[in-house]
N, C-alpha and C. Protein backbone atom coordinates (compact mmCIF):
# COMPACT_ATOMS: atom_id res chain seq x y z
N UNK A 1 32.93 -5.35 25.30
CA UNK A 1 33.02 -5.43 23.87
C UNK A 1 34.45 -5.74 23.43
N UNK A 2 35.32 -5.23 24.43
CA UNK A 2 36.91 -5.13 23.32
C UNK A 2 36.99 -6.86 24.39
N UNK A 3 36.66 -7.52 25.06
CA UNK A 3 36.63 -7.92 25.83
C UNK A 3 36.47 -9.68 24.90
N UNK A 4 34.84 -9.45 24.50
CA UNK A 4 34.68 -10.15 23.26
C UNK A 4 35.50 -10.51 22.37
N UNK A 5 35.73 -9.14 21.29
CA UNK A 5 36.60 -9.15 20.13
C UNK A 5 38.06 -10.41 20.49
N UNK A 6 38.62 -9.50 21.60
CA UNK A 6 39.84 -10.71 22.01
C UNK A 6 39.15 -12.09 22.43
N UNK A 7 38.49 -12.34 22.48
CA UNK A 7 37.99 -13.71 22.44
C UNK A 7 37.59 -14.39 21.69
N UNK A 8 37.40 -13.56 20.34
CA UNK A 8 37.00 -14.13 19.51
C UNK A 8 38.50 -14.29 18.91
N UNK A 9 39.52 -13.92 18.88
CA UNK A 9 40.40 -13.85 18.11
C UNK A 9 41.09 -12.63 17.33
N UNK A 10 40.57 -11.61 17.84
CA UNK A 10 40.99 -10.25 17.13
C UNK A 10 42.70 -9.84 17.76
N UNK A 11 43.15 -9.48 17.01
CA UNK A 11 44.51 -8.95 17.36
C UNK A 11 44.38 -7.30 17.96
N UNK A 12 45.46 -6.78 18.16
CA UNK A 12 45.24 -4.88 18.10
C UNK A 12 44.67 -4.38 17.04
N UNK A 13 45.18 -4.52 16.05
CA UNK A 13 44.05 -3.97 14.78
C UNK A 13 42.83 -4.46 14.37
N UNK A 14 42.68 -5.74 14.35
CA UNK A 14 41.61 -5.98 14.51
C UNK A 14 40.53 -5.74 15.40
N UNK A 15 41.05 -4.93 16.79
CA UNK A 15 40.09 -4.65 17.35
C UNK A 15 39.57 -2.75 17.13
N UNK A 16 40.38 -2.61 17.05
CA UNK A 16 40.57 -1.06 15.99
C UNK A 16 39.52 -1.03 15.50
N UNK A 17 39.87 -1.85 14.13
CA UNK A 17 38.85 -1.54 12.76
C UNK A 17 37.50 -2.30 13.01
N UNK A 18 37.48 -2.88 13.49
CA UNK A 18 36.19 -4.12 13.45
C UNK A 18 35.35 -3.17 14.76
N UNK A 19 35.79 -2.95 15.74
CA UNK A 19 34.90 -2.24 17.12
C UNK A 19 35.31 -0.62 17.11
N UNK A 20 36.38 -0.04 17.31
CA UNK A 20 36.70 0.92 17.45
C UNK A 20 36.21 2.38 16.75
N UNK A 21 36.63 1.66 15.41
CA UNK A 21 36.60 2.84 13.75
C UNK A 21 35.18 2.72 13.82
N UNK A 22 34.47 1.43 13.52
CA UNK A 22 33.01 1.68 13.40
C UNK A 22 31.79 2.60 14.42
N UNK A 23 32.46 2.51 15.72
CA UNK A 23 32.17 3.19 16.47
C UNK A 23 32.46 4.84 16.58
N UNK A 24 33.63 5.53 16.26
CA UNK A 24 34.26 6.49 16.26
C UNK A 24 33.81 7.41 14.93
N UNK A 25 32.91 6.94 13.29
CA UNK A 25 33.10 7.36 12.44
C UNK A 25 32.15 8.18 12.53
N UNK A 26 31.08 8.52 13.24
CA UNK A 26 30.10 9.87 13.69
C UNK A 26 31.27 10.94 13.73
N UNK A 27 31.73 10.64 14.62
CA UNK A 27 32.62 11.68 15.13
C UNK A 27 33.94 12.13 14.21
N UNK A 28 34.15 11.51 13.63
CA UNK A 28 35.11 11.73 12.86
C UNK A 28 34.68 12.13 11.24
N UNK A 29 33.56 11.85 11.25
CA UNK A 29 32.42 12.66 10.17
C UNK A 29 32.31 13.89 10.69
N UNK A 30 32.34 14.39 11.69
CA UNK A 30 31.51 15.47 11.93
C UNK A 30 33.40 16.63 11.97
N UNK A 31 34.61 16.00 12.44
CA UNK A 31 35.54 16.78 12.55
C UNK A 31 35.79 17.43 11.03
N UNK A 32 35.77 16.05 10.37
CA UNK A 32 35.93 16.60 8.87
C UNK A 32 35.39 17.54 8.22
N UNK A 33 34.22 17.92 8.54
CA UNK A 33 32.68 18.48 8.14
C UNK A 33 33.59 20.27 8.83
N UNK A 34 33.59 19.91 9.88
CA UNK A 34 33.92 21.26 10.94
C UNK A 34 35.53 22.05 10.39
N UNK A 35 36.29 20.91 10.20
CA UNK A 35 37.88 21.34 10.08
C UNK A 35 38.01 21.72 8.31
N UNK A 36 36.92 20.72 7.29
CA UNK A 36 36.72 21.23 6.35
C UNK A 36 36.57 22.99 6.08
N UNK A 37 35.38 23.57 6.84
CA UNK A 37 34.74 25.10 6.35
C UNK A 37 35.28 25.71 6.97
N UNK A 38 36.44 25.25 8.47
CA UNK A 38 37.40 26.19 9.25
C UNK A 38 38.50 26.62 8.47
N UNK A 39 38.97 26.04 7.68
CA UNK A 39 40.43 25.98 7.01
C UNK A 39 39.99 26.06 5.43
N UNK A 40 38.71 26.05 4.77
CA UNK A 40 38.50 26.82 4.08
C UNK A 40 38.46 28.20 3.96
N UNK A 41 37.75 28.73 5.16
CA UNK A 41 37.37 30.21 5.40
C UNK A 41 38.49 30.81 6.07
N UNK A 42 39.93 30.40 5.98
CA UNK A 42 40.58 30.60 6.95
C UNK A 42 41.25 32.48 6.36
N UNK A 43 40.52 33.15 6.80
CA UNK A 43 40.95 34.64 6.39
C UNK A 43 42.20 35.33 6.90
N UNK A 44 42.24 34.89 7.64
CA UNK A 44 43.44 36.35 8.74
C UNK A 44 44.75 35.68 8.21
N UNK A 45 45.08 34.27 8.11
CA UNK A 45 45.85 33.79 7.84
C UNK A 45 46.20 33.96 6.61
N UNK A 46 45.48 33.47 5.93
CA UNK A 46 46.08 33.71 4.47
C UNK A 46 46.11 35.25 3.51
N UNK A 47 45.30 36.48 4.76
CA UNK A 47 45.71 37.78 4.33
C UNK A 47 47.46 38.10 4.28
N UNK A 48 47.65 37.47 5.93
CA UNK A 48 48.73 37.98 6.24
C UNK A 48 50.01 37.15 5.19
N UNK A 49 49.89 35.98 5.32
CA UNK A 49 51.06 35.40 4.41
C UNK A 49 51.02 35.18 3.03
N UNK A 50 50.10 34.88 2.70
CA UNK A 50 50.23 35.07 0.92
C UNK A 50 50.11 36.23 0.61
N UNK A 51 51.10 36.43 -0.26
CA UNK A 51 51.22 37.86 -0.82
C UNK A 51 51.12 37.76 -2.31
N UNK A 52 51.46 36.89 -3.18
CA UNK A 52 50.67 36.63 -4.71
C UNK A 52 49.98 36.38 -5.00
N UNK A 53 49.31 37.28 -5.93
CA UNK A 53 48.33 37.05 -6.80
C UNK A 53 47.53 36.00 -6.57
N UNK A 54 48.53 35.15 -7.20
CA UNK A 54 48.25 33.90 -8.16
C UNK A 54 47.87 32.68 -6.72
N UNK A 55 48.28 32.87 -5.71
CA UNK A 55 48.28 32.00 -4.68
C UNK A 55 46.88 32.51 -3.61
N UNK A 56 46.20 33.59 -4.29
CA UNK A 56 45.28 34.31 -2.74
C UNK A 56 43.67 32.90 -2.80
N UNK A 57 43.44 33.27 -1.62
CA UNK A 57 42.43 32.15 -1.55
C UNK A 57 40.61 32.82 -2.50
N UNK A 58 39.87 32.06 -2.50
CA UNK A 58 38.82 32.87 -2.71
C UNK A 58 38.09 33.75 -1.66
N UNK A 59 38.73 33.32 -0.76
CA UNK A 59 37.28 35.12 0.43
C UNK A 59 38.77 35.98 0.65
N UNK A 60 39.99 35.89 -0.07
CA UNK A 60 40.77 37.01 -0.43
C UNK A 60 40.72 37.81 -1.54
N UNK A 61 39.95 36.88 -2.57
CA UNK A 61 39.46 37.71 -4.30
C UNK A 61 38.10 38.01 -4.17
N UNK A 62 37.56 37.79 -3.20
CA UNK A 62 36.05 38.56 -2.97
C UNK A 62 36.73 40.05 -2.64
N UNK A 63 37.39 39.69 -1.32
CA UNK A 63 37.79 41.39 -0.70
C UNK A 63 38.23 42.10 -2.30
N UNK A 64 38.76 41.84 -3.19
CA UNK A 64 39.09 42.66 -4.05
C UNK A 64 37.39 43.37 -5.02
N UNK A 65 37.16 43.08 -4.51
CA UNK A 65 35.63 43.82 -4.89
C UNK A 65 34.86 44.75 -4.49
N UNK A 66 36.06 44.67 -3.29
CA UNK A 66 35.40 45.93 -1.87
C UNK A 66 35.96 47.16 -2.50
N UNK A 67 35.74 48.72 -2.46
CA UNK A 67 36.31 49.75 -2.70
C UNK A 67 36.59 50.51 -2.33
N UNK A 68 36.95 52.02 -1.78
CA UNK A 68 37.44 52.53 -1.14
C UNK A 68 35.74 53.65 -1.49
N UNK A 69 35.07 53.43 -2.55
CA UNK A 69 33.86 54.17 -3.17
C UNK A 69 33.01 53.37 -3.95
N UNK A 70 33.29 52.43 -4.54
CA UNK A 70 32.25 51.63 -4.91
C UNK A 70 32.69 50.14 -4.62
N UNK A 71 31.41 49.53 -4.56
CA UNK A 71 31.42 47.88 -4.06
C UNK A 71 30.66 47.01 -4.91
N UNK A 72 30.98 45.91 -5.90
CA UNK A 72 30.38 44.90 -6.91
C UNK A 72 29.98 44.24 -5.68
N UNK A 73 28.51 44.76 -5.40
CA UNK A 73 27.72 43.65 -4.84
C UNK A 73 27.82 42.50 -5.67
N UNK A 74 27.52 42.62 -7.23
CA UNK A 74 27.28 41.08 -7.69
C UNK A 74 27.83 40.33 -7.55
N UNK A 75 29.30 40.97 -8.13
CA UNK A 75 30.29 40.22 -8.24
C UNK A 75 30.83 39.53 -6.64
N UNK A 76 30.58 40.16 -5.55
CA UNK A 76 30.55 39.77 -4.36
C UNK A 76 29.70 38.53 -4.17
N UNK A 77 28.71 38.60 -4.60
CA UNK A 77 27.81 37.76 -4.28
C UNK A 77 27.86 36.30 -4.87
N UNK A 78 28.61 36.61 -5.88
CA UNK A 78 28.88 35.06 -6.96
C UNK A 78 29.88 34.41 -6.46
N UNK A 79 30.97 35.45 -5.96
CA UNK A 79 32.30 34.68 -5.26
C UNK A 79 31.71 34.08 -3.67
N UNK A 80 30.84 34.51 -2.92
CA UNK A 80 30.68 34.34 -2.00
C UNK A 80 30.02 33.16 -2.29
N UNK A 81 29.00 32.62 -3.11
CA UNK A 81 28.09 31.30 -3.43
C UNK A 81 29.21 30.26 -4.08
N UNK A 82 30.36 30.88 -4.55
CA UNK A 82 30.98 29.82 -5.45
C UNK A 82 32.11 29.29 -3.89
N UNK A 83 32.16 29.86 -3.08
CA UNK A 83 32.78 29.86 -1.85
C UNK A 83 32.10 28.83 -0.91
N UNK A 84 30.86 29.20 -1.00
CA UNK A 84 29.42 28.10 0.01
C UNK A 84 29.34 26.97 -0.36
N UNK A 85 29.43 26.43 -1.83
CA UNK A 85 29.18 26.07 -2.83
C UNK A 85 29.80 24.40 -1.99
N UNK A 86 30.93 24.60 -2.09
CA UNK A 86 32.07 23.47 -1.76
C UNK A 86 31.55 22.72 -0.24
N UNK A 87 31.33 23.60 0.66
CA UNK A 87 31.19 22.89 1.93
C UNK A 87 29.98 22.34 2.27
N UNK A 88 28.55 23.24 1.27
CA UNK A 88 27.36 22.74 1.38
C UNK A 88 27.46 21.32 0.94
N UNK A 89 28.07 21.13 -0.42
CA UNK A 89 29.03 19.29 -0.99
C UNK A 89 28.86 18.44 0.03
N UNK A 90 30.14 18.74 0.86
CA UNK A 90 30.63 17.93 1.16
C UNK A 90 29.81 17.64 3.35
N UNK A 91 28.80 19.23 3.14
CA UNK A 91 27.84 18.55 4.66
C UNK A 91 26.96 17.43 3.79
N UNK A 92 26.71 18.11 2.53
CA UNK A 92 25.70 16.61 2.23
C UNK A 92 25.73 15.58 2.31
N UNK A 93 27.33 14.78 1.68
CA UNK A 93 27.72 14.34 1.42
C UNK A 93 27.58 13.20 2.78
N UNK A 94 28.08 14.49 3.89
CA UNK A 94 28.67 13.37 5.30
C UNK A 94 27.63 14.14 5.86
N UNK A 95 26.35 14.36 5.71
CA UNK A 95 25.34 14.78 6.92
C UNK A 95 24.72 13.50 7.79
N UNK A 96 24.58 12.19 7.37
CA UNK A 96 24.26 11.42 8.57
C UNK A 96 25.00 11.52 9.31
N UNK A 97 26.49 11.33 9.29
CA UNK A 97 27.38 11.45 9.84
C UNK A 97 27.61 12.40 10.92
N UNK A 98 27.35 13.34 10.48
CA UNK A 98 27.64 15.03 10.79
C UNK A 98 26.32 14.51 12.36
N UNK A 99 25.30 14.50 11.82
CA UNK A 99 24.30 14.22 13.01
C UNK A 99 24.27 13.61 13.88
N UNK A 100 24.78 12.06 13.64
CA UNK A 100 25.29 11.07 14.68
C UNK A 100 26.37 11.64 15.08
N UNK A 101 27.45 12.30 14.69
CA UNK A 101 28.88 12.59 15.79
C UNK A 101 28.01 13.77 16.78
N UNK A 102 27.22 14.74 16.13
CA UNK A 102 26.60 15.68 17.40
C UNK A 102 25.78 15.40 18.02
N UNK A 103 25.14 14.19 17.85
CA UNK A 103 23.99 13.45 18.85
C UNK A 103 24.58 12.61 19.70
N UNK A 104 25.69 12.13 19.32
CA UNK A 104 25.84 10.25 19.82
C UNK A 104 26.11 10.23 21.60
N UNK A 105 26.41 11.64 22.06
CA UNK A 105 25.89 11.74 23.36
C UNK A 105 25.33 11.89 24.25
N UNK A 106 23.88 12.44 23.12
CA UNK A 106 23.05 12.68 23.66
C UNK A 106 21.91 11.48 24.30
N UNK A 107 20.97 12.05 25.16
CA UNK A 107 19.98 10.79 25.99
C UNK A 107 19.16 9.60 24.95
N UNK A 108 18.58 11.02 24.39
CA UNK A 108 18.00 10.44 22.74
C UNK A 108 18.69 9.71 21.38
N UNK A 109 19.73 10.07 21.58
CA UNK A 109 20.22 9.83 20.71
C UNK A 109 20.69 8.36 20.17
């Protein structure tokens, strides 16, 4: 294939974008998808270093709902959906994608 491309006339980038990228964008759908809801949900981290207010993430203003004696399930529950909310988006968004990067090695696939 890359074999072709230079025969047809493709340069280095041109063989990139024209064979390479088109080939590679399963997979690179599916990192986005993965590195997206990792570094959203990223908890331990952003307990330990943000320390304002004004800067805490949202599954750090859920924990403020927790109590030492009482617990706002609701209010738990709304931050937690408004939290889901974003990544369910954006699997939709890139779910062919998402499927072909976790299939594309497979027999069937």
């Amino acid at each position: 294939m890359l074999a072709a491309a230079r025969i047809d006339g493709c340069g280095e980038w041109g063989i990139f974008w024209r064979v390479m990228f088109p080939i590679a964008t399963p997979a690179i759908g599916t990192i986005m998808v993965i590195n997206f809801a990792q570094l959203r949900n990223e908890f331990l981290f952003a307990s330990v270093l943000i320390q304002q207010e004004a800067k805490k993430t949202l599954p750090l203003m859920v924990l403020k709902f927790v109590g030492d004696v009482y617990e706002d399930i609701g209010r738990m529950a709304a931050g937690t959906l408004i939290a889901i909310v974003p990544v369910i988006v954006i699997y939709m968004l890139f779910s062919e994608k998402f499927i072909k990067g976790m299939t594309q090695g497979s027999a069937r696939g």
